[in-house]
Protein backbone atom coordinates (compact mmCIF):
# COMPACT_ATOMS: atom_id res chain seq x y z
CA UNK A 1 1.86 42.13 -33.80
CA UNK A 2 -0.73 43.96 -32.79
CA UNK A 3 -4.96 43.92 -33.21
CA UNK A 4 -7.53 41.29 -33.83
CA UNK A 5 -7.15 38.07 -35.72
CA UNK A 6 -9.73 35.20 -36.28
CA UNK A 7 -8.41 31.81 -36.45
CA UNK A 8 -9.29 28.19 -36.95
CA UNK A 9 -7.95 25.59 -35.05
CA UNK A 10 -7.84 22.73 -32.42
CA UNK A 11 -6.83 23.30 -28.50
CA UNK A 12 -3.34 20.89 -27.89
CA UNK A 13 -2.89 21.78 -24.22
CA UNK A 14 -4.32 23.12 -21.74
CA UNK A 15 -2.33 24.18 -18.36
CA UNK A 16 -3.57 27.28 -15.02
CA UNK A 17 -1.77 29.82 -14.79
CA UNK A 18 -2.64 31.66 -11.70
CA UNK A 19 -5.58 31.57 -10.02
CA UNK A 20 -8.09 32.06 -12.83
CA UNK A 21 -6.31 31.91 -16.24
CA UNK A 22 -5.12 29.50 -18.90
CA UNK A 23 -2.56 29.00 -20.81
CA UNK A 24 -3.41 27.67 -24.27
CA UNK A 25 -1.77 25.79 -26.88
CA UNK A 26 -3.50 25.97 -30.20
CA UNK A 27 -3.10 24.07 -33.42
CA UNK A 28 -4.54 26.84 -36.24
CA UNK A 29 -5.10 26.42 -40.12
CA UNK A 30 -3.55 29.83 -40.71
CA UNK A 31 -0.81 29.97 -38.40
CA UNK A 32 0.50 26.52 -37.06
CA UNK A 33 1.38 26.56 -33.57
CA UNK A 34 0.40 29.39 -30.78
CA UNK A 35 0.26 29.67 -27.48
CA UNK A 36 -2.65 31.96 -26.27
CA UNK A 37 -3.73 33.40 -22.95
CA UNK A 38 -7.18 32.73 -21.91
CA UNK A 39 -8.39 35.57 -18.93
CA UNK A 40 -10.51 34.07 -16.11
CA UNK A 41 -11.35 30.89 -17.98
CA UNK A 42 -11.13 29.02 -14.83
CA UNK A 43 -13.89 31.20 -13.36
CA UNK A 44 -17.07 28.71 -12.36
CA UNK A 45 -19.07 31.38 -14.73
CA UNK A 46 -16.50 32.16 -17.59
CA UNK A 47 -17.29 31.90 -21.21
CA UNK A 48 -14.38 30.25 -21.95
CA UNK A 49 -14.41 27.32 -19.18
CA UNK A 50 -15.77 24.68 -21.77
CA UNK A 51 -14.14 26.39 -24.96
CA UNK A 52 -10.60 26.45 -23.63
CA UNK A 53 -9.81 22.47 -22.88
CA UNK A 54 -7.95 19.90 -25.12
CA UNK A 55 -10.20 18.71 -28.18
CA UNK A 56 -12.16 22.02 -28.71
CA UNK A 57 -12.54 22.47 -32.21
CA UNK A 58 -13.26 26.08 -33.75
CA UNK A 59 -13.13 29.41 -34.48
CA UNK A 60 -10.97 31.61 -31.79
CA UNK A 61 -10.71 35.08 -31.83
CA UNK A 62 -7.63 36.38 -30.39
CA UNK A 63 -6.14 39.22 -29.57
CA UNK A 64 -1.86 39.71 -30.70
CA UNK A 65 -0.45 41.86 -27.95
CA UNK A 66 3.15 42.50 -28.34
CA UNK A 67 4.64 39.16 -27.06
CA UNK A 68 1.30 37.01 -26.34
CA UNK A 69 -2.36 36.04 -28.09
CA UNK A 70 -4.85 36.37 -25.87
CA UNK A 71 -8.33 34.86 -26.41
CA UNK A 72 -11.34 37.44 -26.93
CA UNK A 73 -14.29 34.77 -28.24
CA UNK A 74 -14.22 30.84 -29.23
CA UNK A 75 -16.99 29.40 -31.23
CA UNK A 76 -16.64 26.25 -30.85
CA UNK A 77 -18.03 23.63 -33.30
CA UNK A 78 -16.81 20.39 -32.05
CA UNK A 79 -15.65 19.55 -28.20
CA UNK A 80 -15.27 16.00 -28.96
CA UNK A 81 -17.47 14.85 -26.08
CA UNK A 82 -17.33 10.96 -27.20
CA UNK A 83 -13.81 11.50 -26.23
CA UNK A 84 -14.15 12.58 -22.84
CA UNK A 85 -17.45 9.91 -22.11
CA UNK A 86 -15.23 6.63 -23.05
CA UNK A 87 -11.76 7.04 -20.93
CA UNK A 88 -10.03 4.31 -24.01
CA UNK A 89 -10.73 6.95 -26.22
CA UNK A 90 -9.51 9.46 -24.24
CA UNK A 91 -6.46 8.39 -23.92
CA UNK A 92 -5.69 7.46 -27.41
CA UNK A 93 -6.96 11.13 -28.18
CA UNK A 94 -4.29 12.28 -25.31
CA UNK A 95 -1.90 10.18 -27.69
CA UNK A 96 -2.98 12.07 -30.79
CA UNK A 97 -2.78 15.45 -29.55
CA UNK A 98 0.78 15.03 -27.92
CA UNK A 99 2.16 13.82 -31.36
CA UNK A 100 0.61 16.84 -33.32
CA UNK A 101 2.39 18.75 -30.46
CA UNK A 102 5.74 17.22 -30.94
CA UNK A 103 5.74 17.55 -34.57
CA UNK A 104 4.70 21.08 -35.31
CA UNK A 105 6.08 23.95 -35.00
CA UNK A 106 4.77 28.36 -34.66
CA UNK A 107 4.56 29.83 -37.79
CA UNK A 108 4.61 26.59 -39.81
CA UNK A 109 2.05 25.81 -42.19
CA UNK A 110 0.26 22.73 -40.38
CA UNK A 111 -2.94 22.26 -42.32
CA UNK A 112 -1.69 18.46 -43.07
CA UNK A 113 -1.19 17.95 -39.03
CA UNK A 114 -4.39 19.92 -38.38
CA UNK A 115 -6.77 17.57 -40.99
CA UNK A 116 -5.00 14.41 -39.53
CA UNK A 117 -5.95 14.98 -35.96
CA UNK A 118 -9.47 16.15 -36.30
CA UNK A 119 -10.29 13.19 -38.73
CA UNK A 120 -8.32 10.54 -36.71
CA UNK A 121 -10.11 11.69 -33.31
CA UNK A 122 -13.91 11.54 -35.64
CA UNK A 123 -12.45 7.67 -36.05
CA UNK A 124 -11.33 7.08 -32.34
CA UNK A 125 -15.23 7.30 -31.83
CA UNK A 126 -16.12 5.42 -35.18
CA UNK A 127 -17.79 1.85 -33.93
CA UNK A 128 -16.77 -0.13 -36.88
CA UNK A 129 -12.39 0.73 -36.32
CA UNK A 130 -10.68 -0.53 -33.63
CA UNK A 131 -8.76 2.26 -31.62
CA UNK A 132 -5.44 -0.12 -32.38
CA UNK A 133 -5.95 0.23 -36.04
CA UNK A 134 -6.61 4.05 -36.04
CA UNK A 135 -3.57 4.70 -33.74
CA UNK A 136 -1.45 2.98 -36.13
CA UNK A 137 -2.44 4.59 -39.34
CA UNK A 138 -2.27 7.62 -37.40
CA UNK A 139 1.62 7.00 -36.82
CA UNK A 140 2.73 6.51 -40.07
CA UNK A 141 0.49 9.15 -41.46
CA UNK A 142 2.11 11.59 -39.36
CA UNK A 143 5.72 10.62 -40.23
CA UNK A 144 4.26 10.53 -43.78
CA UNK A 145 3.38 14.72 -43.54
CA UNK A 146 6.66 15.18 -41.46
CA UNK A 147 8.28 14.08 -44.74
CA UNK A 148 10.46 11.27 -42.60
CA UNK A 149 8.74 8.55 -44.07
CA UNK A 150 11.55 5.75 -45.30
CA UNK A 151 9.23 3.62 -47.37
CA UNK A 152 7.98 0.10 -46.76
CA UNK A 153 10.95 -1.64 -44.40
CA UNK A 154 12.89 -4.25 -46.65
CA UNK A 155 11.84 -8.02 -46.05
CA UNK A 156 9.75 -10.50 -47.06
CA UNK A 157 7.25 -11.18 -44.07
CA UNK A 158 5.10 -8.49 -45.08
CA UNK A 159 1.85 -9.84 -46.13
CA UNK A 160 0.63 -8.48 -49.86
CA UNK A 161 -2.40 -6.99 -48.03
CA UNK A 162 -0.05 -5.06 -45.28
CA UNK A 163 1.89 -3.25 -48.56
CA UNK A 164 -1.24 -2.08 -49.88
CA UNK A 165 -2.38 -0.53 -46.65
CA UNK A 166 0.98 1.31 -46.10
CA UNK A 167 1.05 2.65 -50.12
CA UNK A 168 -2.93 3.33 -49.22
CA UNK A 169 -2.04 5.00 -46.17
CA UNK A 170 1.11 6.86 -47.43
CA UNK A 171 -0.61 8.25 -50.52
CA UNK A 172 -4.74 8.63 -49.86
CA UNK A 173 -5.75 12.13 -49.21
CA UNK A 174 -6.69 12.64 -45.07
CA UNK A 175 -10.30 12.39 -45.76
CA UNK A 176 -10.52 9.25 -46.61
CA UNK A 177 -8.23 7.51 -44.69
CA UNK A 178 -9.85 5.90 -42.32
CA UNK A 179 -11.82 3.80 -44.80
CA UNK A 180 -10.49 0.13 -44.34
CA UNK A 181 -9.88 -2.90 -41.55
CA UNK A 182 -7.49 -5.27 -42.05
CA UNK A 183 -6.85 -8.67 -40.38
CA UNK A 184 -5.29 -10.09 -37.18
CA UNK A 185 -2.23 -10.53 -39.00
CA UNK A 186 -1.97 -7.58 -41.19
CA UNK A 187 -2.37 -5.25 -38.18
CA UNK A 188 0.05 -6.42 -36.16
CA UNK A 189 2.42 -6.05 -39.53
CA UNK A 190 1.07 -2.24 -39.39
CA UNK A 191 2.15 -2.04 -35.62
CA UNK A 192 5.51 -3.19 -36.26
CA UNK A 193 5.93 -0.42 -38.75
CA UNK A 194 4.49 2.20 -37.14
CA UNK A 195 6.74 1.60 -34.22
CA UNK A 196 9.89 2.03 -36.26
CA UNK A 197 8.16 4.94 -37.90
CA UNK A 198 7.75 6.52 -34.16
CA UNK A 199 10.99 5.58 -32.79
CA UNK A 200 13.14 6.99 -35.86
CA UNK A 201 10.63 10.53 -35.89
CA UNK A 202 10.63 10.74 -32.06
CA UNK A 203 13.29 11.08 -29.84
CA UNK A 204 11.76 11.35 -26.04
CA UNK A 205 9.09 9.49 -23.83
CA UNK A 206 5.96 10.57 -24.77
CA UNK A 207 3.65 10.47 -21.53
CA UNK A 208 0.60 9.21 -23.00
CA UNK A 209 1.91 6.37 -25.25
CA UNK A 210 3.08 4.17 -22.14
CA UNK A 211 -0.63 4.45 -20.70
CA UNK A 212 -2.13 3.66 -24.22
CA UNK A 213 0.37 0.49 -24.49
CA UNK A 214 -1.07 -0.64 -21.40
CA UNK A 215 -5.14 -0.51 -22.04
């Protein structure tokens, strides 16, 4: 693994690693999961100061040494700054990317994972969808790609309009997903699914969920 690759993706995770670098965790079309080094990107004048924190959307250049990417360029076409001016949003984007992080995997194709989190962060700052309502289509859309999805729970609580949005949700291509609101009742059906959904796919604490329970 050697030489030059371009790749397009969204940064996961961010963490320092000494006194000037970064360690990145990138979500890419062509190659799933990677973790990349990013030189000096904590340096007050480094290119990569802005382009190498969670949300960044783009193009990354990076450079396979023989155990480790390292980032060369990032062109970076969204940073998702709505997210990081509203702290509600924030967090639920925190959420988002901590999910995608749990389910995917290196080498993996993730294109599914990849369309779901850049289109359910562009409705975290849509004005007419309630963060509650994009979280929990979010949920069962990602248990949905993971290919864990058991089908609509047995009962007969569910209101008609709460089976349409799960077949809607379960089925309808990523782009148009977030294209409906429902009622008072009907979403707190939908939350009540996608909890069983998340407790069956995931099997630890996920840090961000307990501070988006309690906005």
């Amino acid at each position: 693994m050697q030489g030059v690759t371009e790749l397009t993706g969204m940064i996961l995770k961010a963490e320092p690693i000494g006194d000037y670098d970064r360690r990145v965790v990138l979500l890419t079309k062509e190659r799933g999961k990677i973790s990349a080094f990013a030189r000096g990107a904590r340096k007050p004048n480094s290119k990569f100061l802005a382009a190498t924190n969670p949300f960044c959307f783009g193009t990354f250049k990076l450079y396979e040494g023989r155990t480790s990417y390292n980032v060369m360029e990032a062109d970076i076409s969204n940073y998702f700054e709505g997210l990081r001016k509203d702290y509600e949003n924030a967090y639920y984007g925190m959420y988002f990317l901590e999910v995608i992080d749990y389910f995917t995997r290196e080498n993996n194709d993730e294109k599914e994972f990849l369309k779901l989190l850049y289109q359910s962060l562009r409705a975290l700052m849509h004005e007419g969808l309630s963060n509650v309502l994009v979280r929990y289509v979010f949920e069962i859309k990602a248990v949905v790609i993971n290919g864990e999805f058991p089908g609509m729970p047995e009962g007969e609580k569910w209101e008609e309009s709460t089976r349409y949005a799960i077949s809607y949700i379960a089925a309808s291509a990523i782009e148009k997903l977030y294209t409906f609101t429902v009622t008072p009742q009907v979403l707190a059906q939908l939350g009540e699914i996608a909890a069983d959904c998340r407790t069956r796919s995931i099997d630890k604490p996920l840090k961000s969920l307990e501070i988006v329970e309690n906005i």
